[in-house]
Structures are given as C-alpha cells and as structure tokens.
Protein backbone atom coordinates (compact mmCIF):
# COMPACT_ATOMS: atom_id res chain seq x y z
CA UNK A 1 97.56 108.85 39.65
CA UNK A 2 98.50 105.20 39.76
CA UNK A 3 97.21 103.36 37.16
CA UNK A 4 97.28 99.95 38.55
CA UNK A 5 95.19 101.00 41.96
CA UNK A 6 93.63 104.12 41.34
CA UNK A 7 95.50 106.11 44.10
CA UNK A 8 96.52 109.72 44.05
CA UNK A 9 100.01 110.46 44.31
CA UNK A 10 100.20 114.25 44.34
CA UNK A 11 100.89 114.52 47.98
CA UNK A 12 103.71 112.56 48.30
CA UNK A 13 106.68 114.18 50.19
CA UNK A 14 109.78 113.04 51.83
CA UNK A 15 110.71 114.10 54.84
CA UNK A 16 113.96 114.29 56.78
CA UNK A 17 114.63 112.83 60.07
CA UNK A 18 117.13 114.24 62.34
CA UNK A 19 119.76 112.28 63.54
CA UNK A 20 123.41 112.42 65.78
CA UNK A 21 124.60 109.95 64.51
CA UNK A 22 128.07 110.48 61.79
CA UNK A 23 128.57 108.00 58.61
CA UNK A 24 131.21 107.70 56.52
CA UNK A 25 132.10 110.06 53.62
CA UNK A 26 133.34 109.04 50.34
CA UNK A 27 130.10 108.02 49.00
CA UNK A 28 129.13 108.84 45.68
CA UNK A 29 125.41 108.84 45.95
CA UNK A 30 124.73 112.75 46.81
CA UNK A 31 122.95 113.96 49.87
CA UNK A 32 119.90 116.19 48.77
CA UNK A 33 120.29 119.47 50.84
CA UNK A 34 116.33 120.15 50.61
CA UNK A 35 113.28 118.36 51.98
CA UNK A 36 111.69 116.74 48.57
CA UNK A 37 108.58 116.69 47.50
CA UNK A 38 106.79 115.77 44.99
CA UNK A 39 105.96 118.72 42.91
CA UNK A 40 110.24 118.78 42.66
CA UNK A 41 109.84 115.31 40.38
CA UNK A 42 106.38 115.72 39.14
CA UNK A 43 105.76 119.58 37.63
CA UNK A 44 102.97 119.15 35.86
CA UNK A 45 99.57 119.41 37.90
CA UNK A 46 96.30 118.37 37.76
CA UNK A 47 93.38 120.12 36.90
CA UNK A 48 90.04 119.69 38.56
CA UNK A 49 88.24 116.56 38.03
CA UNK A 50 91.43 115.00 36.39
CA UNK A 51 91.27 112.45 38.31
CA UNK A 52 87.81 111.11 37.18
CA UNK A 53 88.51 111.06 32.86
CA UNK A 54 87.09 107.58 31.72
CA UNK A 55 89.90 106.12 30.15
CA UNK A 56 89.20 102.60 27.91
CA UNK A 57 90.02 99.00 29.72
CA UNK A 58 92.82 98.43 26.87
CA UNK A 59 94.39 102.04 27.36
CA UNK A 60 94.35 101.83 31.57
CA UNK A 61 95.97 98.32 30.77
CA UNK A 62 98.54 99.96 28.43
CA UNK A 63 99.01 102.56 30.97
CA UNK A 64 99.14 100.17 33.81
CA UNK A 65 102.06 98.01 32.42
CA UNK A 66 104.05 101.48 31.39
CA UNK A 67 103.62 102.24 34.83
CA UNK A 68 105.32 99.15 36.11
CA UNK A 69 108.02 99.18 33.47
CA UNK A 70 108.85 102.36 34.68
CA UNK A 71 109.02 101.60 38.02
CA UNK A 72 110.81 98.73 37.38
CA UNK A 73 113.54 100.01 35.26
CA UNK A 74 113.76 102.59 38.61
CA UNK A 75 114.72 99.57 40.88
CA UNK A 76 117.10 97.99 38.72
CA UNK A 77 119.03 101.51 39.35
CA UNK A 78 118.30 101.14 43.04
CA UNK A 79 119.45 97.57 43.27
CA UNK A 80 122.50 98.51 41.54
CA UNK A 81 123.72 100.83 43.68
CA UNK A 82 122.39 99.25 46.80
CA UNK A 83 124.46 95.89 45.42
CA UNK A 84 127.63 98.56 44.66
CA UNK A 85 127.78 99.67 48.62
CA UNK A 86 126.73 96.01 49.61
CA UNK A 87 123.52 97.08 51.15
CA UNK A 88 120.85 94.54 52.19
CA UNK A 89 117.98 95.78 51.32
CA UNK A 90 114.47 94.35 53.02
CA UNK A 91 111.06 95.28 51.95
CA UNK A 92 108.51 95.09 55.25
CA UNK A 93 105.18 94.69 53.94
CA UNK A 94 102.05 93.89 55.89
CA UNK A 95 98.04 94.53 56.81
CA UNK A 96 98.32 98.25 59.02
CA UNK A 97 98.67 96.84 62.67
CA UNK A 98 100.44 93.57 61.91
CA UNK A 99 103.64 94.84 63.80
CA UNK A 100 106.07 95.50 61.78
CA UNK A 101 107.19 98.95 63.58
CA UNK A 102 107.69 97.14 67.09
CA UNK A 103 109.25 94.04 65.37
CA UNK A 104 111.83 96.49 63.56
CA UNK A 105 112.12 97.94 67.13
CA UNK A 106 113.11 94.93 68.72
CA UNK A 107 115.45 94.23 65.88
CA UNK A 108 117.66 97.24 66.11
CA UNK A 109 117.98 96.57 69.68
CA UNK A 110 118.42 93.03 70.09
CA UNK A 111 119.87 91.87 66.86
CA UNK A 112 123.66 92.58 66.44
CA UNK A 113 123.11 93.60 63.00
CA UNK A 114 124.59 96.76 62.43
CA UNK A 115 124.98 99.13 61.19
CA UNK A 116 120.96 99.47 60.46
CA UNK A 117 119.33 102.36 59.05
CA UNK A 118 114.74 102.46 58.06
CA UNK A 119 113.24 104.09 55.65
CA UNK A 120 109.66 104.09 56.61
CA UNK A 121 106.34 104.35 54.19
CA UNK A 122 103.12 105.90 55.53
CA UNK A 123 100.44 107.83 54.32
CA UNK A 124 100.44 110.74 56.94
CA UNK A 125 102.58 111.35 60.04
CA UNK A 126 106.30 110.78 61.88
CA UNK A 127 104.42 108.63 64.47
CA UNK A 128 106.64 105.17 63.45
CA UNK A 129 109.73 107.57 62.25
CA UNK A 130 109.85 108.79 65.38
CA UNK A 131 109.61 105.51 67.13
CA UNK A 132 112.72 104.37 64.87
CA UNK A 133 114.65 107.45 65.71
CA UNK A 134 114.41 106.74 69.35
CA UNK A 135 116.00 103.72 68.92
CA UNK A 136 119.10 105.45 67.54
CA UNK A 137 119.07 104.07 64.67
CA UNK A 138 119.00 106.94 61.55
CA UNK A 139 115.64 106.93 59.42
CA UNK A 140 114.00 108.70 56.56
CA UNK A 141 110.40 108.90 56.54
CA UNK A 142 108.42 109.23 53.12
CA UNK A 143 104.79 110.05 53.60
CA UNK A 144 102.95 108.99 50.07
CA UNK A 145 99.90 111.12 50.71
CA UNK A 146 96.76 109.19 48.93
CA UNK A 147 99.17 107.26 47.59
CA UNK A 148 98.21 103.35 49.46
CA UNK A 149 102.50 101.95 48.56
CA UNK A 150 106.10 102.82 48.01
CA UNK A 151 107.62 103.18 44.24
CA UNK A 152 110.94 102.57 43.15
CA UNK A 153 111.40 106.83 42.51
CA UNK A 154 110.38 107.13 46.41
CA UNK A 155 112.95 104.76 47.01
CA UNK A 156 115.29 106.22 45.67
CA UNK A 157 114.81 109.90 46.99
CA UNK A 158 114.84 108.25 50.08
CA UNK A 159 118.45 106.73 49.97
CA UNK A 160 119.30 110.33 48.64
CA UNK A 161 118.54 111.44 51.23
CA UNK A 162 119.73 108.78 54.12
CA UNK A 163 122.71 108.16 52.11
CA UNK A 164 123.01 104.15 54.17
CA UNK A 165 126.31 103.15 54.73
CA UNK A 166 128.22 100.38 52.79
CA UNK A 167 127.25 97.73 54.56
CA UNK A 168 124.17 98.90 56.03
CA UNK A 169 121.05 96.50 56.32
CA UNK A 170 118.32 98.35 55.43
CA UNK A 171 114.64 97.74 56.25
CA UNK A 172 112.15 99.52 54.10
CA UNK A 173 108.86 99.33 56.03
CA UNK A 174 106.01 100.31 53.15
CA UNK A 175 102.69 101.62 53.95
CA UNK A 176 100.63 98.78 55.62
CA UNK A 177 98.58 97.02 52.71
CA UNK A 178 98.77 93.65 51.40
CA UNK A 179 97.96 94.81 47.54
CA UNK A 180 99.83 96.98 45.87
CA UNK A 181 103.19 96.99 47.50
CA UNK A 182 103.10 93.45 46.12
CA UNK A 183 103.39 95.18 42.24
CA UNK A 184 105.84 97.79 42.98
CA UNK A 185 109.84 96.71 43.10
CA UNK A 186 111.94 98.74 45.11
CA UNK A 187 114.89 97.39 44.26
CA UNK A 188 114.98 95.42 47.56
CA UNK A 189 116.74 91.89 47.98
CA UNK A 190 113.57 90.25 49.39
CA UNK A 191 110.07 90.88 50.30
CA UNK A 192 109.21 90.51 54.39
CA UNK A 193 105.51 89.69 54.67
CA UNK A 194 104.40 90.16 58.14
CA UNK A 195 100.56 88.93 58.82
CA UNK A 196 99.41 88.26 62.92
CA UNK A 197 96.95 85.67 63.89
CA UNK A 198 94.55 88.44 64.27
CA UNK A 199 94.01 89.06 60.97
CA UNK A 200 92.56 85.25 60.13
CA UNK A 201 93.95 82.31 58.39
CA UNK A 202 92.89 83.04 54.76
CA UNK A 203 94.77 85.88 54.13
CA UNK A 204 97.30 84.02 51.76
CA UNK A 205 94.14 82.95 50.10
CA UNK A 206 92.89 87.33 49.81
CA UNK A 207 96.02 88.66 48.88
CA UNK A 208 97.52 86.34 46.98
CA UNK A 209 99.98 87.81 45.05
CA UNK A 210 101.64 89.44 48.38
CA UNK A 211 102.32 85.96 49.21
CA UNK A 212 104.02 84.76 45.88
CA UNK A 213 106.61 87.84 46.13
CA UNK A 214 107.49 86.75 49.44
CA UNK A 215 110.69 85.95 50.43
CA UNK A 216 109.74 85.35 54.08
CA UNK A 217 106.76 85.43 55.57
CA UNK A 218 106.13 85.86 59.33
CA UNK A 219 103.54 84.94 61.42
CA UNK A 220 103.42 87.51 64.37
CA UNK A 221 101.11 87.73 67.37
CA UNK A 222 101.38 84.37 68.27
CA UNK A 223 101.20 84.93 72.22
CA UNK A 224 97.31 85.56 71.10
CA UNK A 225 96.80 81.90 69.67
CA UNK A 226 94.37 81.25 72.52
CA UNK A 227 92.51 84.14 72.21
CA UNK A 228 91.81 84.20 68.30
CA UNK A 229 90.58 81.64 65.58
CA UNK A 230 94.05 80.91 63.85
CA UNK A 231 95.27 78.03 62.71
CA UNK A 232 99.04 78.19 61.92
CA UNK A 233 99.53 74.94 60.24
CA UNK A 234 96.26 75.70 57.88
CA UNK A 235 97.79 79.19 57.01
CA UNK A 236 101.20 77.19 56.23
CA UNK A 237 99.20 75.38 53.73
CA UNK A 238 97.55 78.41 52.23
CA UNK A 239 100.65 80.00 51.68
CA UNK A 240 103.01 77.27 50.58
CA UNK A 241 99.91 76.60 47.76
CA UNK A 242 100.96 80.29 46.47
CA UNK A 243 104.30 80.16 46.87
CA UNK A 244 105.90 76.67 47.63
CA UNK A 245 108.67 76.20 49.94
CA UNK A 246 108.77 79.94 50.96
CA UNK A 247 109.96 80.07 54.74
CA UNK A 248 107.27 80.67 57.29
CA UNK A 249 108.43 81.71 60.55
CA UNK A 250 105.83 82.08 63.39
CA UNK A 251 106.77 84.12 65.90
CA UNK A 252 106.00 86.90 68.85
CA UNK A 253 107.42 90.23 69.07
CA UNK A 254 105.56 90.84 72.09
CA UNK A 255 106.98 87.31 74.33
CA UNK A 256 109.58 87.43 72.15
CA UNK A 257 109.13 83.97 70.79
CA UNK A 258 110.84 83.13 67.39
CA UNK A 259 112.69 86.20 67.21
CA UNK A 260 116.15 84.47 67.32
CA UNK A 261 115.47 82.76 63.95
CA UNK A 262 114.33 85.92 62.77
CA UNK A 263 117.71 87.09 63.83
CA UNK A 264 119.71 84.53 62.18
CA UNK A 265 117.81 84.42 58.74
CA UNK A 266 118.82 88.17 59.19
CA UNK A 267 122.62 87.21 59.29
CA UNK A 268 122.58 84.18 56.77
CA UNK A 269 120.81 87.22 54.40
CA UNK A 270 123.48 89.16 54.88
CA UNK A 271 126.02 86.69 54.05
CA UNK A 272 124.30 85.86 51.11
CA UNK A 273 123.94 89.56 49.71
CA UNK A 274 127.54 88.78 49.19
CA UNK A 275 130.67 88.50 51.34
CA UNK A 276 133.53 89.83 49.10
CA UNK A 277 131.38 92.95 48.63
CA UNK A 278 130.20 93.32 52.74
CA UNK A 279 133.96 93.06 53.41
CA UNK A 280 134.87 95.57 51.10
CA UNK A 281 132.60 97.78 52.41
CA UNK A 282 133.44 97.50 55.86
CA UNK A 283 136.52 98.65 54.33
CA UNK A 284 135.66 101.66 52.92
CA UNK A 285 133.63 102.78 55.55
C-alpha cells in the first residue's frame, strides 16, 4: 500500500524483454537470472480487508513521509551508480495518451543518441514494451499492478535487470499520471513532462507539483492547435508561475515539428551529465 496515494502495490512484477542485441561485460551491477516480482522483495502479505484499517491523519502522515524517505534514500543508490557508468537518466512523465511512447519512438530512430535503452512503467501489458523493442532498441518493462507510479526499488530491479551500458541514455517512461510520479525520485537526472494541447491549458494549474519537478516540459500535439481550445502562450504562463524559467518546448511528434530541439537539449544533457565520465565510459565499454 502506498501511503501517500492510497494505491496497492502487491501486483507489481517486472518483466523481461527479449532482445539480440550484445552489451559490454565488465559491469559490476549483476544481471538477475529470474523474472522478479514482487512477492521476491515484499514477503509479507496481506490479509483480507488490510487494505481498509483506519489509520489516524498524524500516523498516515508519519507513514507517508517514511515512505518517501525510503524511497528516496533508494534513488540516491540509483543515481550513484547511474552517475558511476555515466548514464543519463530521464524520467518521462505525462497524462495516459499524451505521447510519450511514439515520441520515444521517434527518438531512438531519428536522434543519433546512442546507445539508448527504456525502461517502461505501466499498470498492465507489453503493449508500449513491445513497441520499444521493435525499434531495436533493448527495454525492460515493469508492470506496477494497482500501483498508479514508479518507485525508486522498481527502478532499480529494473536496471538489474537491463544492466544499461556506460554511457547509455536512458528514458524511464512511468505510468501515465500527472500526480504521484511527481513524489517518487527515481534517481533520474531530470523530470520530462509531456502534456498535448488536448488535454487543456490549465493543467499546470491541476497538477501542480508535476510541473515544479520539471526539468522540461513539452508541449506535444501541436499539429491539433486548430482543432482544440489551447492556448500555448497562456499554458507558458501557467507553468513558468510554478516553476519559473523551466524550458517549454512545443512541439509535434506526429509533423514532426520541434523535434530537433528536442534532439539537441538531448545532446547538451548529455554533455552536461558529465564529459570526463561519458568518455570514460565509452572507454570501458
């Protein structure tokens, strides 16, 4: 049970992705030789109605901020050794149906970043793992059950299990809500919030804190402008009164539109994760 949302987490499995692909050996972070799941980190089960105990406001708050120390003290590990390989990490975050499987699509393609590798976040399925694979580039998909985000722990299993490459960039696409994936560090470099001009102008103003852990935010879907009631420049506003001078990038996956200074704040990310430690990865791998 998460205590900051509510959601389940019992269901929660990681699942392995095929791929032909070879990477480099050497690395120190072991491959697990078993499909995870949760039961594996979490023995202890519930019993019926467990779920439903009235707990006191000052106890769920207690438990709430243990929960998120927790985590927390999990991504530090995960940013450690993602820093130690010179791995850029992203964290794709968005409303379900923003885009952020066909812009990651497009990406791998069209980019020149490489080498890439996903982790993806859903509740159910290999739909958008599969998409990924067919890309060639190697993905790990982590299905969270009732859970509605990504943790640091699931993060972590995950790059067990993909085992990136030093110098991989690594996009973590998280299950598609604009709440609590906003509370949970990975242990990624920088949040990606992705929002289309279907969804409507205020979201900044809705979901808030989504917005202030931005590190880019992206404006997709604008081929529809015409079509919808968006205003670009008024969503600007909304989101710069969150989270001044974060970067706002409209731009179209579909037309294509934007995508090349998606690209290049890609490869000035890269360079900032650190050259001395990209280069000495290239080197080792």
């Amino acid at each position: 049970m998460c205590a900051t949302c509510g959601c389940g987490d019992d269901a929660a499995a990681l699942i392995r992705v095929p791929h032909d692909h070879q990477h480099a050996d050497g690395h120190d972070h072991a491959h697990a030789d078993h499909e995870h799941t949760h039961e594996d980190h979490h023995p202890h089960q519930h019993g019926p109605g467990a779920d439903h105990v009235h707990v006191p406001a000052t106890e769920t708050v207690t438990l709430e901020l243990k929960v998120l120390a927790k985590n927390d003290e999990l991504a530090q590990r995960n940013r450690d050794w993602l820093a130690g390989r010179g791995i850029l990490a992203l964290n794709m975050t968005s409303s379900p149906g923003a885009g952020k499987t066909t812009l990651l699509e497009r990406t791998i393609r069209e980019s020149g970043q490489a080498p890439i590798a996903v982790i993806e976040g859903d509740q159910a399925t290999l739909l958008d793992a599969d998409r990924i694979k067919a890309t060639g580039c190697r993905v790990v998909q982590v299905n969270t059950g009732a859970g509605c985000h990504l943790d640091a722990e699931m993060m972590y299993r995950a790059l067990e299990t993909l085992d990136p490459a030093p110098g991989t960039l690594l996009f973590v696409e998280n299950v598609g809500n604009l709440v609590c994936p906003a509370l949970f560090d990975l242990g990624e470099r920088e949040k990606v919030v992705v929002i289309s001009v279907t969804e409507g102008t205020d979201k900044p103003l809705k979901y808030p804190h989504m917005f202030q852990a931005a590190g880019l935010v992206l404006v997709n879907k604008t081929d529809l402008l015409p079509y919808v009631d968006f205003d670009v420049d008024r969503c600007r506003e909304y989101i710069h009164s969150i989270h001044p001078g974060v970067e706002v990038l409209p731009l179209s996956v579909s037309s294509g539109t934007g995508l090349s200074t998606w690209y290049d704040w890609l490869a000035e990310q890269r360079r900032a994760a650190g050259p001395a430690a990209l280069e000495e990865a290239a080197g080792r791998a």
